[in-house]
Protein backbone atom coordinates (compact mmCIF):
# COMPACT_ATOMS: atom_id res chain seq x y z
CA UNK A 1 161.20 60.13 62.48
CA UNK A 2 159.66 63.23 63.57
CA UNK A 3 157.08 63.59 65.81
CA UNK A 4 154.66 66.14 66.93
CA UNK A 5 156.46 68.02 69.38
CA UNK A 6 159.84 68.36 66.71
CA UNK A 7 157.04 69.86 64.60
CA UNK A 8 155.84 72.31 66.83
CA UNK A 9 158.98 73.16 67.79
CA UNK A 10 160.59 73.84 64.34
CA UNK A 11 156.84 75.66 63.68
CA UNK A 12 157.86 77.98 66.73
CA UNK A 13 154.64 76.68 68.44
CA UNK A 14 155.96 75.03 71.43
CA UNK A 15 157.15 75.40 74.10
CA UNK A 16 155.84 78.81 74.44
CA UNK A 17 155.21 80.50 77.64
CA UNK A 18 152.42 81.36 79.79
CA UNK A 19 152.02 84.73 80.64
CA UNK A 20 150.65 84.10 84.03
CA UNK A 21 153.13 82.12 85.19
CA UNK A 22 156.49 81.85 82.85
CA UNK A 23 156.43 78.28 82.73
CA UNK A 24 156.65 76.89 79.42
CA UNK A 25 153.92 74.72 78.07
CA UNK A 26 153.67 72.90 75.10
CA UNK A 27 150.36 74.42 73.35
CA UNK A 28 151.83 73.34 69.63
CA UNK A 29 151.52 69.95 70.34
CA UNK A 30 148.10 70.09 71.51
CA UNK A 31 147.28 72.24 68.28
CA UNK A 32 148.54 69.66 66.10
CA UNK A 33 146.98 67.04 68.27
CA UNK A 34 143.33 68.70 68.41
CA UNK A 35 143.86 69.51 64.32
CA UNK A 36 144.04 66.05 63.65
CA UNK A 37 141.64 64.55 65.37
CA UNK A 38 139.17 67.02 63.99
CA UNK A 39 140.27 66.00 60.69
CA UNK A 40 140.23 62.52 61.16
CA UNK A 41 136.33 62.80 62.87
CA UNK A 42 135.34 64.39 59.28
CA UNK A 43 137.02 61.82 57.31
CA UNK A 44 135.23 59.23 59.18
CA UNK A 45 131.76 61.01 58.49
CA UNK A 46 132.49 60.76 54.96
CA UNK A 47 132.87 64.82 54.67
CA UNK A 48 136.56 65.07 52.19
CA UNK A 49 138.77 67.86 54.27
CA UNK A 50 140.66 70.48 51.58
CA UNK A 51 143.78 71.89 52.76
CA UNK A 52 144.77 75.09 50.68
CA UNK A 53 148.42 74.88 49.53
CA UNK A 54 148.57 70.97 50.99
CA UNK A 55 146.47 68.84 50.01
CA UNK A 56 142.81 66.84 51.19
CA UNK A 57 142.50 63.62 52.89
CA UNK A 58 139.38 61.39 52.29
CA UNK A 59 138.41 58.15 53.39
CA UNK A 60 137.67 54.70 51.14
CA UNK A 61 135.51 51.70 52.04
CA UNK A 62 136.43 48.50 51.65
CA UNK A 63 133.30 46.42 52.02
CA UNK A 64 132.76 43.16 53.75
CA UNK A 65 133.06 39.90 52.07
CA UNK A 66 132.08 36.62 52.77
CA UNK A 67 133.72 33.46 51.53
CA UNK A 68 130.79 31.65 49.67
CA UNK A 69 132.70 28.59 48.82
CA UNK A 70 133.40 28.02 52.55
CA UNK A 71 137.60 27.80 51.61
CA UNK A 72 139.85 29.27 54.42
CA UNK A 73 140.88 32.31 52.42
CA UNK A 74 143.80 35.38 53.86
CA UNK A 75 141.66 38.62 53.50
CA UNK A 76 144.49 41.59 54.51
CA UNK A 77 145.05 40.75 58.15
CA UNK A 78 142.05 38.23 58.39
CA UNK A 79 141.29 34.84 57.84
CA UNK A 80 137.93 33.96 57.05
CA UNK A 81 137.37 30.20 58.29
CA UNK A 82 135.03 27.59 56.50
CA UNK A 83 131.86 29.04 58.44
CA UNK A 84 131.30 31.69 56.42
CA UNK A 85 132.52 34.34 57.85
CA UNK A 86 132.69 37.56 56.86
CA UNK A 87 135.53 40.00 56.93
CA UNK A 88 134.05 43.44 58.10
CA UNK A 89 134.22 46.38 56.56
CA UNK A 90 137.12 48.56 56.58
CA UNK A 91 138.06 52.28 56.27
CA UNK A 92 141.43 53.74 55.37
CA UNK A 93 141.97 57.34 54.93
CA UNK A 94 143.63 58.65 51.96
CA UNK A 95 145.98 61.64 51.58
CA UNK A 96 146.42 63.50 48.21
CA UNK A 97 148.91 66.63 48.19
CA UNK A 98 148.10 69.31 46.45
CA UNK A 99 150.06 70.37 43.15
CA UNK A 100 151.70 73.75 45.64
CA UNK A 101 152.93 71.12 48.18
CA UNK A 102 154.27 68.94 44.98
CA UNK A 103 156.54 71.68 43.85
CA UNK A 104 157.46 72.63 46.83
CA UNK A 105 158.86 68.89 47.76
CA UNK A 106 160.35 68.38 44.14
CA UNK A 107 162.11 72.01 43.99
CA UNK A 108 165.30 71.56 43.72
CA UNK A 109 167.81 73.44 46.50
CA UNK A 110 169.60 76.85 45.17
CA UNK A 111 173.13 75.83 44.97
């Protein structure tokens, strides 16, 4: 598996070199890294973050629940015991690709 430094890399983004000083640092990574979390703070507000040529991500709500006939019932990961209590409510983020990115990953190779 890939991870964010292979992708900077095969981006060109990283390392790349500081003028001042000719060391290399690794600015792609932090790129990708900052990109990210910027996307994933306007998911969580509820905002739906478009993508030209790639897709949008978005984020669903599954609400809490409570178990009214006091059963011990598997909810996902949790177990809601006999008390009544509730399972809290959850966010996921979805990813749709757009129909560009869809041709491009079923296109098949020139042979």
């Amino acid at each position: 598996m890939a991870g964010i430094v292979d992708v900077a890399k095969t981006a060109g983004l990283n390392p790349v070199k500081c003028p001042h000083c000719g060391y290399n640092i690794r600015t792609g990574s932090v790129v990708f890294e900052r990109l990210f979390r910027a996307i994933l703070e306007r998911v969580r507000s509820g905002e739906i973050v478009k993508i030209g040529g790639f897709g949008f991500f978005r984020r669903s709500i599954k609400l809490a629940r409570v178990n009214p006939l006091g059963r011990v019932k598997l909810v996902g990961r949790d177990v809601i015991d006999a008390s009544g209590e509730t399972a809290g409510p959850r966010i996921k983020i979805i990813f749709k690709q757009s129909r560009v990115a869809k041709a491009f990953l079923n296109k098949k190779e020139d042979r």
